[in-house]
N, C-alpha and C. Protein backbone atom coordinates (compact mmCIF):
# COMPACT_ATOMS: atom_id res chain seq x y z
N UNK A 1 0.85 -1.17 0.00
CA UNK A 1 0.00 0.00 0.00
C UNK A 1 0.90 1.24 0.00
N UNK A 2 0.26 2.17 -0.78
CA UNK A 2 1.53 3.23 -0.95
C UNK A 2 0.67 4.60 0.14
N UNK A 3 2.01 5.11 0.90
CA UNK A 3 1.35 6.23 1.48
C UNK A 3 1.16 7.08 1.03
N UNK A 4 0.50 8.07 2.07
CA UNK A 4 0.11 9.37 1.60
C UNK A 4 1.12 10.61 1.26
N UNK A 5 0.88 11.64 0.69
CA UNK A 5 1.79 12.56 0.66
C UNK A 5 2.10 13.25 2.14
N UNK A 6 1.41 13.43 2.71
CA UNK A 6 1.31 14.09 3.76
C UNK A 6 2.18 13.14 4.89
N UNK A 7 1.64 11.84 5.13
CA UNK A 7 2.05 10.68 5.40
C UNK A 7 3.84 11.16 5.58
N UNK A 8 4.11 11.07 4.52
CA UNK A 8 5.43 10.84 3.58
C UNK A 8 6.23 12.27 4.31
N UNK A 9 5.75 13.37 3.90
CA UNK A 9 6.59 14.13 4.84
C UNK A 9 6.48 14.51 5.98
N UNK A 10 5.30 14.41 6.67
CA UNK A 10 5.68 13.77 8.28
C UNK A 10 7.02 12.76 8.74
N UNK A 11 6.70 11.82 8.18
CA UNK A 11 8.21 10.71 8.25
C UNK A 11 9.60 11.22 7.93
N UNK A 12 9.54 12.08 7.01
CA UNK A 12 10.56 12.94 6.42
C UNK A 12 10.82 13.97 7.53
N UNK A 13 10.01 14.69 7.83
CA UNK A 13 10.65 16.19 9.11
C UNK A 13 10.63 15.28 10.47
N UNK A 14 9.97 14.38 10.55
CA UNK A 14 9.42 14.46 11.93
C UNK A 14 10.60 13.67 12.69
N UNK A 15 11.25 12.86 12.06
CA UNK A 15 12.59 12.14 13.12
C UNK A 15 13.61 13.04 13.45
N UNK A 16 14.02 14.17 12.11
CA UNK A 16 15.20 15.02 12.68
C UNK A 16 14.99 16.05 13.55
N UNK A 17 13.82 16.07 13.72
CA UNK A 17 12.99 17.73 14.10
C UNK A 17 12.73 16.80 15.60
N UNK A 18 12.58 16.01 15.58
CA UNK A 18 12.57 15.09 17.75
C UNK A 18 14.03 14.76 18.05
N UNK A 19 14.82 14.33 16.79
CA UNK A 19 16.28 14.32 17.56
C UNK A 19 16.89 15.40 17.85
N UNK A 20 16.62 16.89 17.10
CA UNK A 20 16.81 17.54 17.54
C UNK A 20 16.68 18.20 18.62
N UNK A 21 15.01 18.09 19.05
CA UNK A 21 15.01 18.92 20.24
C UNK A 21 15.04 17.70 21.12
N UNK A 22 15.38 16.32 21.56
CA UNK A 22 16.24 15.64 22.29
C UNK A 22 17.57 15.91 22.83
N UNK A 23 18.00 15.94 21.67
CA UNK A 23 19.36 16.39 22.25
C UNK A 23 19.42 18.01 22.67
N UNK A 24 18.71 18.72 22.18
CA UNK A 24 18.63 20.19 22.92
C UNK A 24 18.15 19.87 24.42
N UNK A 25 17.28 18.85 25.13
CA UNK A 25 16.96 18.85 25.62
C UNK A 25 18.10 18.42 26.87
N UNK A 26 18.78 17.25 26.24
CA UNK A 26 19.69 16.74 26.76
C UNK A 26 20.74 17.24 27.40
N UNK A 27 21.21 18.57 26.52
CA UNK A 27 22.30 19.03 26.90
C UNK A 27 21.76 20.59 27.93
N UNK A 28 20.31 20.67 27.87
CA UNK A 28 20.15 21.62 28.88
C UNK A 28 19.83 21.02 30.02
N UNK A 29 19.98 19.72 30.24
CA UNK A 29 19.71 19.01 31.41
C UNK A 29 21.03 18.88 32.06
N UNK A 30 22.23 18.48 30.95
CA UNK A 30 23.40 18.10 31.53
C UNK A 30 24.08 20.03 31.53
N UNK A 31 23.51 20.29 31.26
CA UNK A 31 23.93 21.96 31.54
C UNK A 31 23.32 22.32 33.24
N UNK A 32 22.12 22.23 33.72
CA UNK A 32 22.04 22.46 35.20
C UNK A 32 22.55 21.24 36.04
N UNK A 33 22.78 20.25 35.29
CA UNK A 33 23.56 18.88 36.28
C UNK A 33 24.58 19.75 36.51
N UNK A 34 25.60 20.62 35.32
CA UNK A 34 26.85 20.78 35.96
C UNK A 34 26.44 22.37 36.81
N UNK A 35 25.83 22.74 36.81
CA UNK A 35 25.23 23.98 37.92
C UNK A 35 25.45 23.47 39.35
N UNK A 36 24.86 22.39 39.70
CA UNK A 36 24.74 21.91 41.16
C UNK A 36 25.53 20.85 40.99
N UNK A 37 26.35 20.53 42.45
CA UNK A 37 27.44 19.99 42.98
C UNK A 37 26.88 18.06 42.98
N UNK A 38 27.05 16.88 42.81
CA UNK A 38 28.71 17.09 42.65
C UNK A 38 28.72 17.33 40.99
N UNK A 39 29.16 18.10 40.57
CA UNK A 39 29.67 18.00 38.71
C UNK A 39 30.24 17.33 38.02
N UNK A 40 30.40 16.18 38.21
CA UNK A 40 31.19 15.44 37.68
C UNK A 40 29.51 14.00 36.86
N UNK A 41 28.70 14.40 37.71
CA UNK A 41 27.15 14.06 37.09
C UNK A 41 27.29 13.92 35.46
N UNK A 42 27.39 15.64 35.52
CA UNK A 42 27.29 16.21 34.17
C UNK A 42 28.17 15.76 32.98
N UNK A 43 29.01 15.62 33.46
CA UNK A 43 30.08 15.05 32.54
C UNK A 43 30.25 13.29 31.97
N UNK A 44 29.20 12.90 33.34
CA UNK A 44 29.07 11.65 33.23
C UNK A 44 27.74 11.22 32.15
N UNK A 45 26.64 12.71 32.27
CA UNK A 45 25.45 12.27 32.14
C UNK A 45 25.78 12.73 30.64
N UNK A 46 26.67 13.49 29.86
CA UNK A 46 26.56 13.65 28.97
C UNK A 46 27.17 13.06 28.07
N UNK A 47 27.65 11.82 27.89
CA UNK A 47 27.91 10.11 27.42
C UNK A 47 27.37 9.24 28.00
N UNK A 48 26.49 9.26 28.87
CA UNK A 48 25.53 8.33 29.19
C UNK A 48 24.15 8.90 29.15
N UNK A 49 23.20 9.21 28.19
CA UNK A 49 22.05 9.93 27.97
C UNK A 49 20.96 9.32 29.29
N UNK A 50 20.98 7.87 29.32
CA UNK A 50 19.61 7.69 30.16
C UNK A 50 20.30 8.41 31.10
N UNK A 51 21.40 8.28 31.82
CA UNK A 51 21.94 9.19 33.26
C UNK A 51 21.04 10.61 33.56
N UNK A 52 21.52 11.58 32.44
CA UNK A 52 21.17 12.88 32.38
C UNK A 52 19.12 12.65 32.61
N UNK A 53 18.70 11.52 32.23
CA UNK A 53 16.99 11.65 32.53
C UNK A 53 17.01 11.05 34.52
N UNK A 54 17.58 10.23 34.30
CA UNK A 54 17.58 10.21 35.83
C UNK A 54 17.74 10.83 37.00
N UNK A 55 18.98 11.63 36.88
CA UNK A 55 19.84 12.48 37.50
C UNK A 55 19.10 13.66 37.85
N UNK A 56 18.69 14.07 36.51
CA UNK A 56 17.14 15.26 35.94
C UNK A 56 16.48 15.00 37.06
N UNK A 57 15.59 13.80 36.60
CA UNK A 57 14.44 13.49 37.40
C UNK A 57 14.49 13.67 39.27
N UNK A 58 15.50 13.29 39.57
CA UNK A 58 16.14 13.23 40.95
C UNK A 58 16.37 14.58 41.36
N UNK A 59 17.15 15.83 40.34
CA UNK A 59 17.27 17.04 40.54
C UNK A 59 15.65 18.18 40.64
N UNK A 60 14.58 16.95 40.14
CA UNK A 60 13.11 18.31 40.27
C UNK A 60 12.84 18.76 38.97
N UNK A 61 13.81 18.24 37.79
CA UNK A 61 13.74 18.73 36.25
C UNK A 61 13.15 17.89 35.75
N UNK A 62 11.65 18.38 36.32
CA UNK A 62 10.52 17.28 35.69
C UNK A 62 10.13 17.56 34.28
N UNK A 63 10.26 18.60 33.68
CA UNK A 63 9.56 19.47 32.59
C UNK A 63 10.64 19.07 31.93
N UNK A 64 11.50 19.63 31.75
CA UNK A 64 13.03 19.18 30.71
C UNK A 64 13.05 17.50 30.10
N UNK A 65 12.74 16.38 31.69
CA UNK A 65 12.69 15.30 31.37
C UNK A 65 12.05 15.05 30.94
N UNK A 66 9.94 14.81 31.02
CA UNK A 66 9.82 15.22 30.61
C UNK A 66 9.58 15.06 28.89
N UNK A 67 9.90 16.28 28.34
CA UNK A 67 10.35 17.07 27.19
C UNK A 67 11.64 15.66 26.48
N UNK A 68 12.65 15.44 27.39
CA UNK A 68 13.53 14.67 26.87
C UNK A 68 12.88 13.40 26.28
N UNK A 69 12.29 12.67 27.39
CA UNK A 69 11.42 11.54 27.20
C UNK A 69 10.46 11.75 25.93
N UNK A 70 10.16 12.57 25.87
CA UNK A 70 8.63 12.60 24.88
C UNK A 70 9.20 12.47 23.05
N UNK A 71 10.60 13.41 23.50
CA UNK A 71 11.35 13.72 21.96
C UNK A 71 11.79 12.40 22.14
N UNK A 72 12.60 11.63 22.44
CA UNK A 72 13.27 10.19 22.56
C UNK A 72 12.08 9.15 21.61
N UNK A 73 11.01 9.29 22.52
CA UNK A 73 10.16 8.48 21.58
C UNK A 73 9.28 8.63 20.42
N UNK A 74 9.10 9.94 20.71
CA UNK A 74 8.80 10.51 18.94
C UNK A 74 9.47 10.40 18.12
N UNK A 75 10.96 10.06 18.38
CA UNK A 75 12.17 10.13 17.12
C UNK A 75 12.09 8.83 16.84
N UNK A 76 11.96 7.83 18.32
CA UNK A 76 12.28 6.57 17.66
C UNK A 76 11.28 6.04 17.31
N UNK A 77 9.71 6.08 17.75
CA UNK A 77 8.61 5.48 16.79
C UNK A 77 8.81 6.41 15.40
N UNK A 78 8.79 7.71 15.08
CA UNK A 78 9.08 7.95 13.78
C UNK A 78 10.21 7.55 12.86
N UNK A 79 10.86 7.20 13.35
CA UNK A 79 12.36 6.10 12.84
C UNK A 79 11.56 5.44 12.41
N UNK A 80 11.17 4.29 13.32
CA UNK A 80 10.71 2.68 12.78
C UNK A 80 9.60 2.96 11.83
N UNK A 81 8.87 4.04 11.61
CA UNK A 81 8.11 3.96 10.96
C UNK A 81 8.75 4.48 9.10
N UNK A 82 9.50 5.39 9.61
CA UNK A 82 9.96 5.61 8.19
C UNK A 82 10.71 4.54 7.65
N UNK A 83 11.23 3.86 8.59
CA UNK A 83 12.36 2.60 7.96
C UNK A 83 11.08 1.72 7.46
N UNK A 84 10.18 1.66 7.89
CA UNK A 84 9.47 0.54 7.37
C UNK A 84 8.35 0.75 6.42
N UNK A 85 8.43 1.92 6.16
CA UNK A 85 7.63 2.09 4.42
C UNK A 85 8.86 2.55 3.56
């Protein structure tokens, strides 16, 4: 079955446009990790991505996480979906 046009560029914007604001998200999380002590979080959380949602979550950065979480899986159900038409 062939998709729609519309379909089609949804799949097209919609994975780079959630990894993007993922990782924006990411790095403003591991940006107030390194604000508050100990800092070495931050440095940790920013090569280990789930860290930075945890760490978040633990710090009260419910909104950011959140935000992180929501882009994470919008990118990756819109992944699997573009890979698979």
């Amino acid at each position: 079955m062939k998709a729609s046009a519309p379909l089609d560029l949804a799949l097209l914007l919609l994975p780079p446009a959630a990894l993007a604001l993922f990782v924006t998200a990411h790095v403003a999380i591991v940006a107030r990790l390194f604000g508050s002590p100990p800092r070495w979080r931050a440095a940790v959380a920013l090569l280990l991505p789930p860290l930075a949602f945890f760490w978040g979550t633990q710090a009260k950065m419910t909104a950011l996480c959140r935000l992180w979480l929501g882009a994470l899986l919008v990118y990756v159900l819109t992944l699997a979906l573009a890979l698979a038409s």
